[in-house]
N, C-alpha and C. Protein backbone atom coordinates (compact mmCIF):
# COMPACT_ATOMS: atom_id res chain seq x y z
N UNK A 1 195.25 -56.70 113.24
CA UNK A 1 195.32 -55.78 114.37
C UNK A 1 195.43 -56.61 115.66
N UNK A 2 196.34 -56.25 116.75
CA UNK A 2 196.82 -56.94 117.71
C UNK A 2 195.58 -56.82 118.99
N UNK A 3 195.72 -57.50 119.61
CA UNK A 3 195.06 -56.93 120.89
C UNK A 3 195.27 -55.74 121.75
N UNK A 4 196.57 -55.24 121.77
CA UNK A 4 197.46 -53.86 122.40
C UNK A 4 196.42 -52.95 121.60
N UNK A 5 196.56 -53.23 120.05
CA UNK A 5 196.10 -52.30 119.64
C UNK A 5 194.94 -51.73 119.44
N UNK A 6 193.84 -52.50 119.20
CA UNK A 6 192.37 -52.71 119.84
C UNK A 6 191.96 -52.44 121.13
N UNK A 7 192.78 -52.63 122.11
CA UNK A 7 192.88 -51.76 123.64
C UNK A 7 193.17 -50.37 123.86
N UNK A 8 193.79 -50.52 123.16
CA UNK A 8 194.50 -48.60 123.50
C UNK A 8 193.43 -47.74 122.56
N UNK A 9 192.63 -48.81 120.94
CA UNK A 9 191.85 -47.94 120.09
C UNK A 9 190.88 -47.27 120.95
N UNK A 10 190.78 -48.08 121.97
CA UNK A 10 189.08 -48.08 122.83
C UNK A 10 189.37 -47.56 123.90
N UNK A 11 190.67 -47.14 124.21
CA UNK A 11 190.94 -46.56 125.48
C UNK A 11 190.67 -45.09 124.87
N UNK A 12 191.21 -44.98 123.62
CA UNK A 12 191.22 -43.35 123.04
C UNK A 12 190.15 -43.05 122.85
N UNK A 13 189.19 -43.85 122.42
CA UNK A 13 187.80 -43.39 122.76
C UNK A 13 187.22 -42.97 123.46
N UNK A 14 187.37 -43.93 124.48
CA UNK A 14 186.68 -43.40 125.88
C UNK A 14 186.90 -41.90 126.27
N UNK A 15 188.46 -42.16 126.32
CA UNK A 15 189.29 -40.74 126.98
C UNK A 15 188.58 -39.17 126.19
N UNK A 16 188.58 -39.53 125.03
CA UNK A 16 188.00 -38.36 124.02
C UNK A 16 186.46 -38.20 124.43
N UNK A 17 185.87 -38.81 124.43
CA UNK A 17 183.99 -38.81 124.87
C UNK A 17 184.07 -38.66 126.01
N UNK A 18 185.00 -39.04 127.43
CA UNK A 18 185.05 -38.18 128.79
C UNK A 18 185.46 -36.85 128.37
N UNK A 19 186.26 -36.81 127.58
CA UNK A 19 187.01 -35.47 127.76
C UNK A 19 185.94 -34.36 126.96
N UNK A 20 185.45 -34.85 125.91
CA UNK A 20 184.58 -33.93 125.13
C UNK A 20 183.39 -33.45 126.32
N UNK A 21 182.78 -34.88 126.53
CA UNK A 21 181.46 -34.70 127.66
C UNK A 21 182.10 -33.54 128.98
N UNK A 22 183.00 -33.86 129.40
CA UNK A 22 183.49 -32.80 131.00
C UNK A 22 183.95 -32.10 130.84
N UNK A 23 183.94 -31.01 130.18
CA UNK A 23 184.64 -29.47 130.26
C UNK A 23 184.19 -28.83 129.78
N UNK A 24 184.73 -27.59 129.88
CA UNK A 24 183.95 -26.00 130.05
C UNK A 24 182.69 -25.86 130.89
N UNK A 25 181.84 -25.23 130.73
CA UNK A 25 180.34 -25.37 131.07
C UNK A 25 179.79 -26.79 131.52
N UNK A 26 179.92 -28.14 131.09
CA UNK A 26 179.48 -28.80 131.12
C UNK A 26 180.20 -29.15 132.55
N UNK A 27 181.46 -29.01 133.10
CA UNK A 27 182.40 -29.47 134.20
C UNK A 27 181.74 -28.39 135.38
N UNK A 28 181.44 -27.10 134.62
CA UNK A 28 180.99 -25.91 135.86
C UNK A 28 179.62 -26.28 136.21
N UNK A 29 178.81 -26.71 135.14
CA UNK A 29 177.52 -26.95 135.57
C UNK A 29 177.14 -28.14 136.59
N UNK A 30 178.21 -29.23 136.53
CA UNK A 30 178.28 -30.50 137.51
C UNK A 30 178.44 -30.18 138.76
N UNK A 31 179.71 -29.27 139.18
CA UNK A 31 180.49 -28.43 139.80
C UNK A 31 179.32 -27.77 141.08
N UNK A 32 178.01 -27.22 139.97
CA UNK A 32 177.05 -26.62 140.76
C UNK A 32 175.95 -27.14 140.97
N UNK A 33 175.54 -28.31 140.43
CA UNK A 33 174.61 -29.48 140.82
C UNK A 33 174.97 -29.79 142.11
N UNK A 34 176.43 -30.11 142.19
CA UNK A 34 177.77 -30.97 143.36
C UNK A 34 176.91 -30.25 144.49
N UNK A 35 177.21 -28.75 144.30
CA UNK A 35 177.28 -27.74 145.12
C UNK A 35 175.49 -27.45 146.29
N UNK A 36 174.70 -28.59 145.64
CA UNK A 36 173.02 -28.16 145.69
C UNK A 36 173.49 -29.59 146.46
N UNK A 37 174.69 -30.48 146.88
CA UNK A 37 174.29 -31.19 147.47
C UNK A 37 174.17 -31.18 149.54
N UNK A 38 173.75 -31.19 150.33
CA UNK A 38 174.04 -30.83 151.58
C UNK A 38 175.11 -31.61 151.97
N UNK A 39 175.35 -32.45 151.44
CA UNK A 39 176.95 -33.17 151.57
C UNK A 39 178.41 -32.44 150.84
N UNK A 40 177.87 -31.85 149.93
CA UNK A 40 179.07 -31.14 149.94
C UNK A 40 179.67 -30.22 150.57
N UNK A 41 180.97 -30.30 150.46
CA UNK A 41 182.15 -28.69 151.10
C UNK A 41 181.54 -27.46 150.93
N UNK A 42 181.40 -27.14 149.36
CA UNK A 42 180.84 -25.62 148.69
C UNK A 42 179.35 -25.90 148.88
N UNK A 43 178.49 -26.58 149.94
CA UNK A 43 176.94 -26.33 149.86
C UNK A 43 176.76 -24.69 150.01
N UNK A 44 175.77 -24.80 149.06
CA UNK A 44 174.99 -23.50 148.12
C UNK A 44 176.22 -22.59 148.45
N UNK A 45 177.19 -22.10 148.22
CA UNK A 45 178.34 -20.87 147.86
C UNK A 45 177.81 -20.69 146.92
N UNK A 46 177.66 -19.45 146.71
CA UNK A 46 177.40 -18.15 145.54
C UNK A 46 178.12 -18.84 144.61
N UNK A 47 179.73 -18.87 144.50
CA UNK A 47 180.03 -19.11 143.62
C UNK A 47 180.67 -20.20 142.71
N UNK A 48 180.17 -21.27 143.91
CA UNK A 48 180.08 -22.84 143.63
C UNK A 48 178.54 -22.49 142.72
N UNK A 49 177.69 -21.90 142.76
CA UNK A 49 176.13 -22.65 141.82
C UNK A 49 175.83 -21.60 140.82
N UNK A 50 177.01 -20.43 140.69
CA UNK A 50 177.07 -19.18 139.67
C UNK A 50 176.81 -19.89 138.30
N UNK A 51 177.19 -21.14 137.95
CA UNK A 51 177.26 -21.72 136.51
C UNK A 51 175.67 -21.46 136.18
N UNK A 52 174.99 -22.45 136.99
CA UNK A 52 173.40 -22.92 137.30
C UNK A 52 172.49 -21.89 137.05
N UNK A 53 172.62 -20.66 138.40
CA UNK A 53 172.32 -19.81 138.06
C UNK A 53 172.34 -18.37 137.32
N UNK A 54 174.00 -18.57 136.71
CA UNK A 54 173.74 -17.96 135.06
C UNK A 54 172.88 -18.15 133.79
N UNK A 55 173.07 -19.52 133.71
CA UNK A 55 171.91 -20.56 133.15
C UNK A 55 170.32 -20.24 132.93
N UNK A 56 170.00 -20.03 134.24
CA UNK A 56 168.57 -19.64 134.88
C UNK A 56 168.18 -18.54 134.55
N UNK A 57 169.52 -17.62 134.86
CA UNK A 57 168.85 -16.42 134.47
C UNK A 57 168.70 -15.64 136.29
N UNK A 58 169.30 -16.27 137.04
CA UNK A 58 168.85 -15.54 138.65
C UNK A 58 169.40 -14.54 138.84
N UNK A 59 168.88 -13.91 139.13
CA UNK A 59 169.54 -12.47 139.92
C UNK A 59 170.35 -12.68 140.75
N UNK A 60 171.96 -12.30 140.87
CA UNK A 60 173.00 -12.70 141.66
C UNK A 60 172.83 -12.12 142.74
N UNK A 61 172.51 -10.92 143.18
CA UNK A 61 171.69 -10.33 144.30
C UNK A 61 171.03 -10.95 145.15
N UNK A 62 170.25 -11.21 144.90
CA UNK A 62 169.24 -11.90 146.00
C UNK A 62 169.28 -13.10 145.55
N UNK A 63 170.07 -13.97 144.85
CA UNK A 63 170.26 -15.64 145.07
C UNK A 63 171.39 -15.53 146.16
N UNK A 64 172.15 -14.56 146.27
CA UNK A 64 173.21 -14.92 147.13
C UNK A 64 172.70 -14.56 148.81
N UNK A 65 171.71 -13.53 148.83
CA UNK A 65 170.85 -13.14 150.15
C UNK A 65 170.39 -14.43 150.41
N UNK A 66 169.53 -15.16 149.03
CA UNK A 66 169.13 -16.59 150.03
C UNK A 66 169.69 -17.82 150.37
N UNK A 67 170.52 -17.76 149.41
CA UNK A 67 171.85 -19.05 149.48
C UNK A 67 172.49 -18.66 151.17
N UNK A 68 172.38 -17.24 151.53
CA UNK A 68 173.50 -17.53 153.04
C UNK A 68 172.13 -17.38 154.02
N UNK A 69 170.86 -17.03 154.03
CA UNK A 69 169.72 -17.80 155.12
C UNK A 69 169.38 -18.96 154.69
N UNK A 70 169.50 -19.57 153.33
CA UNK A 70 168.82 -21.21 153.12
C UNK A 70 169.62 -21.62 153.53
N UNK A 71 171.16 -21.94 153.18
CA UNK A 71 171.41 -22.92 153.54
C UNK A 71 171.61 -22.90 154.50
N UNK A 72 171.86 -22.36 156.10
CA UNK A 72 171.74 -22.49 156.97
C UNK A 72 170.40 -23.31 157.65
N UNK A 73 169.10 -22.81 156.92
CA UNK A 73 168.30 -23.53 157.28
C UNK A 73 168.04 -24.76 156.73
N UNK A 74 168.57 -25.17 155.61
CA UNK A 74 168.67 -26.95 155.40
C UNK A 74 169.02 -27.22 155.41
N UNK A 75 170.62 -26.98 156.17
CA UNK A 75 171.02 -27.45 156.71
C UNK A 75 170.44 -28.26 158.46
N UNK A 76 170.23 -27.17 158.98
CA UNK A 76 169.22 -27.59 160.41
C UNK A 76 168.16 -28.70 159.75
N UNK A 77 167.43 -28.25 158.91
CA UNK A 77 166.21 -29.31 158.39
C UNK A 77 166.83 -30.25 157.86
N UNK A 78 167.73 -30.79 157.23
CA UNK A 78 167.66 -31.78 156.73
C UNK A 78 169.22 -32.74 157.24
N UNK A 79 168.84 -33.60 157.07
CA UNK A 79 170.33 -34.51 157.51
C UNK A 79 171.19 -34.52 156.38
N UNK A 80 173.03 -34.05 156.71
CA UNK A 80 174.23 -33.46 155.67
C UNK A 80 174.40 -35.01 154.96
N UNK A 81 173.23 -35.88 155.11
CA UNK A 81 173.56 -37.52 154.32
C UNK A 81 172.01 -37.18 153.16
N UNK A 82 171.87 -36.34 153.14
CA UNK A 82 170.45 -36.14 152.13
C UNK A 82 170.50 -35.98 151.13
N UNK A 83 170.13 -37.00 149.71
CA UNK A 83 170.56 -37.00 148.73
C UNK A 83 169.99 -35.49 147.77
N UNK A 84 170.20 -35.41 146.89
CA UNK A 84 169.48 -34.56 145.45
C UNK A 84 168.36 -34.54 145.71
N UNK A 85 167.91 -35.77 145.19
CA UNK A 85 166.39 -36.10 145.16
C UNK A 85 165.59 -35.73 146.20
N UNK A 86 166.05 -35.45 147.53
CA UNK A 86 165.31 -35.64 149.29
C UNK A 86 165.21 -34.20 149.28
N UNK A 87 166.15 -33.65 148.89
CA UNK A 87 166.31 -31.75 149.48
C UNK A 87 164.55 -31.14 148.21
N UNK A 88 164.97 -31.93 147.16
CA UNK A 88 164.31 -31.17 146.04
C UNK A 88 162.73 -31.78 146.13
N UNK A 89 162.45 -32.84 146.49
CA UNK A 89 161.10 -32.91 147.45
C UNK A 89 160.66 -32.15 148.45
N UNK A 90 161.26 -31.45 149.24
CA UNK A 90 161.49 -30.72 150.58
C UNK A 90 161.16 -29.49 149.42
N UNK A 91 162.22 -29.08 149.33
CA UNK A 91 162.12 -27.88 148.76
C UNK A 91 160.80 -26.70 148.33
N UNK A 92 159.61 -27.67 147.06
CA UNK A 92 158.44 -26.82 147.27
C UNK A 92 157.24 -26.31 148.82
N UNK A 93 157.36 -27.08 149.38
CA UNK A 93 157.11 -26.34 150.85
C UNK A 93 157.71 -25.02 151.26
N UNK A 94 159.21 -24.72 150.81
CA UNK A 94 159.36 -23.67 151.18
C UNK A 94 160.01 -22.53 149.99
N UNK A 95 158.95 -22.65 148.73
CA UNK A 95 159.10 -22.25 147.75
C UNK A 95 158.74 -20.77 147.37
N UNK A 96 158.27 -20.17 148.59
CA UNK A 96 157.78 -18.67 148.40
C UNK A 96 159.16 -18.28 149.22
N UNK A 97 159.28 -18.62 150.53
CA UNK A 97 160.60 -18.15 151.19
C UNK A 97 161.77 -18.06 150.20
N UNK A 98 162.10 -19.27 149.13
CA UNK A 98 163.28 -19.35 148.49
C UNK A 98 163.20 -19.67 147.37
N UNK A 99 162.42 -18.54 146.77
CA UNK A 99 162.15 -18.99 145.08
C UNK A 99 163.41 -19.35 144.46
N UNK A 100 164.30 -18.67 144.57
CA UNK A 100 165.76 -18.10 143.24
C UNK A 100 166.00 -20.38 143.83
N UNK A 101 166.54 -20.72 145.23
CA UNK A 101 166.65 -22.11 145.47
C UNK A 101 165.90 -22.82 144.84
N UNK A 102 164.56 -22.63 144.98
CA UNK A 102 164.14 -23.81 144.14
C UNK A 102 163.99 -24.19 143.24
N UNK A 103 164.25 -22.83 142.21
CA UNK A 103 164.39 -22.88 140.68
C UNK A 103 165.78 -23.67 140.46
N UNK A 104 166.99 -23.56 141.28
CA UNK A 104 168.24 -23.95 141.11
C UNK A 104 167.75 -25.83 141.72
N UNK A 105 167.04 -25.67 142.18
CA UNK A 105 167.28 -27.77 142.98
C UNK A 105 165.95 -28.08 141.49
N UNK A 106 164.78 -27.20 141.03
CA UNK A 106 164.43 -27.78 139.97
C UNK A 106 164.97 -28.33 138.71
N UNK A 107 165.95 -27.41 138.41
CA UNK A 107 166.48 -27.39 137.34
C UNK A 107 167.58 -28.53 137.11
N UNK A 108 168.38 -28.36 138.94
CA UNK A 108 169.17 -29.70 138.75
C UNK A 108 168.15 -31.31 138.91
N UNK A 109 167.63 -31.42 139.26
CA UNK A 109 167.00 -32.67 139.34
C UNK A 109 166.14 -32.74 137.73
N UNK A 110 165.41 -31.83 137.29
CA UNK A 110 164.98 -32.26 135.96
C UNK A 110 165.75 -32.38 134.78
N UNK A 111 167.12 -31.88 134.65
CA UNK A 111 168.36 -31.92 134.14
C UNK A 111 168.80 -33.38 134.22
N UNK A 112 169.20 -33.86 135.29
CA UNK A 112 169.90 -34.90 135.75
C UNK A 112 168.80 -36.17 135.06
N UNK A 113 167.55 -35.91 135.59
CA UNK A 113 166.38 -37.13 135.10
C UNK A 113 166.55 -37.15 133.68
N UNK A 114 166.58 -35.93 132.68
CA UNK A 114 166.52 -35.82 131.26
C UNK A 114 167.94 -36.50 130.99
N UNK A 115 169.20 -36.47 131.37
CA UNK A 115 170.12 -36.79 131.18
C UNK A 115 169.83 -38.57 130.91
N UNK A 116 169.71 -38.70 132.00
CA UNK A 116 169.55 -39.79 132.91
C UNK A 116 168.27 -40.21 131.42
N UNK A 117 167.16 -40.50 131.17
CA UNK A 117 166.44 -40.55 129.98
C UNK A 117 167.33 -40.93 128.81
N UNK A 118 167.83 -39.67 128.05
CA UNK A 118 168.68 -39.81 126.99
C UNK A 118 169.95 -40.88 127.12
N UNK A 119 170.72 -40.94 128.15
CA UNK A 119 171.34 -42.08 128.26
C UNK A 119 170.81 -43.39 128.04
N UNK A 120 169.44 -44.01 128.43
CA UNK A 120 168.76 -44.93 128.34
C UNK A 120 168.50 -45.05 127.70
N UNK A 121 168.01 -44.46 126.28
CA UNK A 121 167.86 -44.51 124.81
C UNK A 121 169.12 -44.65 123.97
N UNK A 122 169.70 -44.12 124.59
CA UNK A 122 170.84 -44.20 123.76
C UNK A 122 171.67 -46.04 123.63
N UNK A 123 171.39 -46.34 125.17
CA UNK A 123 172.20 -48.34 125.15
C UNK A 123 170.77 -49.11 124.67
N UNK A 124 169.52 -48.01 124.61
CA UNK A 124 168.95 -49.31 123.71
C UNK A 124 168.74 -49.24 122.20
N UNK A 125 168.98 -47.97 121.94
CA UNK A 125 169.29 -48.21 120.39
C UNK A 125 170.59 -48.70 119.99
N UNK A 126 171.04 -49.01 120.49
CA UNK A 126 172.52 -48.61 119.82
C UNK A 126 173.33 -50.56 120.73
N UNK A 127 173.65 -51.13 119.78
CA UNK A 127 173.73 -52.63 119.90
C UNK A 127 174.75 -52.83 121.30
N UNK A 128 174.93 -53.64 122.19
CA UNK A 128 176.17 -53.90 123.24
C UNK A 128 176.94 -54.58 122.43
N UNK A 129 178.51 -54.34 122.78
CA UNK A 129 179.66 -54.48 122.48
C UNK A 129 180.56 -55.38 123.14
């Protein structure tokens, strides 16, 4: 087996395990993590974080009443350079005002950490190449 061909084996790999890992649900649910960031374009849009909070289980009703007074206000509170992690510290302080929010910044940050976990188990079981 050539080197071309051993390159391209491992290129098809990759491409297939991106491609399996990012789509459907799994691309919408990123999509609405993205969306919980204050740096993004779609911060909190209804229907930029609809994946998330289908997921959850939120009432589209009144997540969307608080998605257009929150984010206005963390926006003012917080600086549009504020990572994941900064908003979702912030966040339980104002966790009676914006329950349906903070269930959505919980879920993405304990998601992301569990991810983030299982990846790490995974390069140490499993030998480098």
């Amino acid at each position: 087996m050539s080197i071309k061909q051993v390159y391209f084996s491992i290129l098809d790999s990759v491409v297939g395990d991106m491609t399996a890992r990012f789509r459907g649900i799994n691309l919408a649910l990123l999509g609405a993590v993205e969306s919980l960031m204050t740096s993004s374009k779609a911060f909190m849009q209804p229907a930029a974080v609809k994946p998330l909070a289908d997921l959850l289980q939120l009432q589209s009703e009144t997540l969307e009443a608080e998605l257009n007074v929150g984010a206005d206000f963390l926006q003012k509170k917080l600086s549009s350079h504020s990572t994941l992690e900064t908003v979702t510290k912030e966040m339980p302080q104002f966790k009676d005002a914006f329950p349906n929010m903070y269930s959505l910044y919980a879920a993405a940050v304990s998601t992301a950490m569990c991810e983030n976990s299982f990846s790490t188990v995974t390069r140490i079981l499993q030998p480098r190449r």
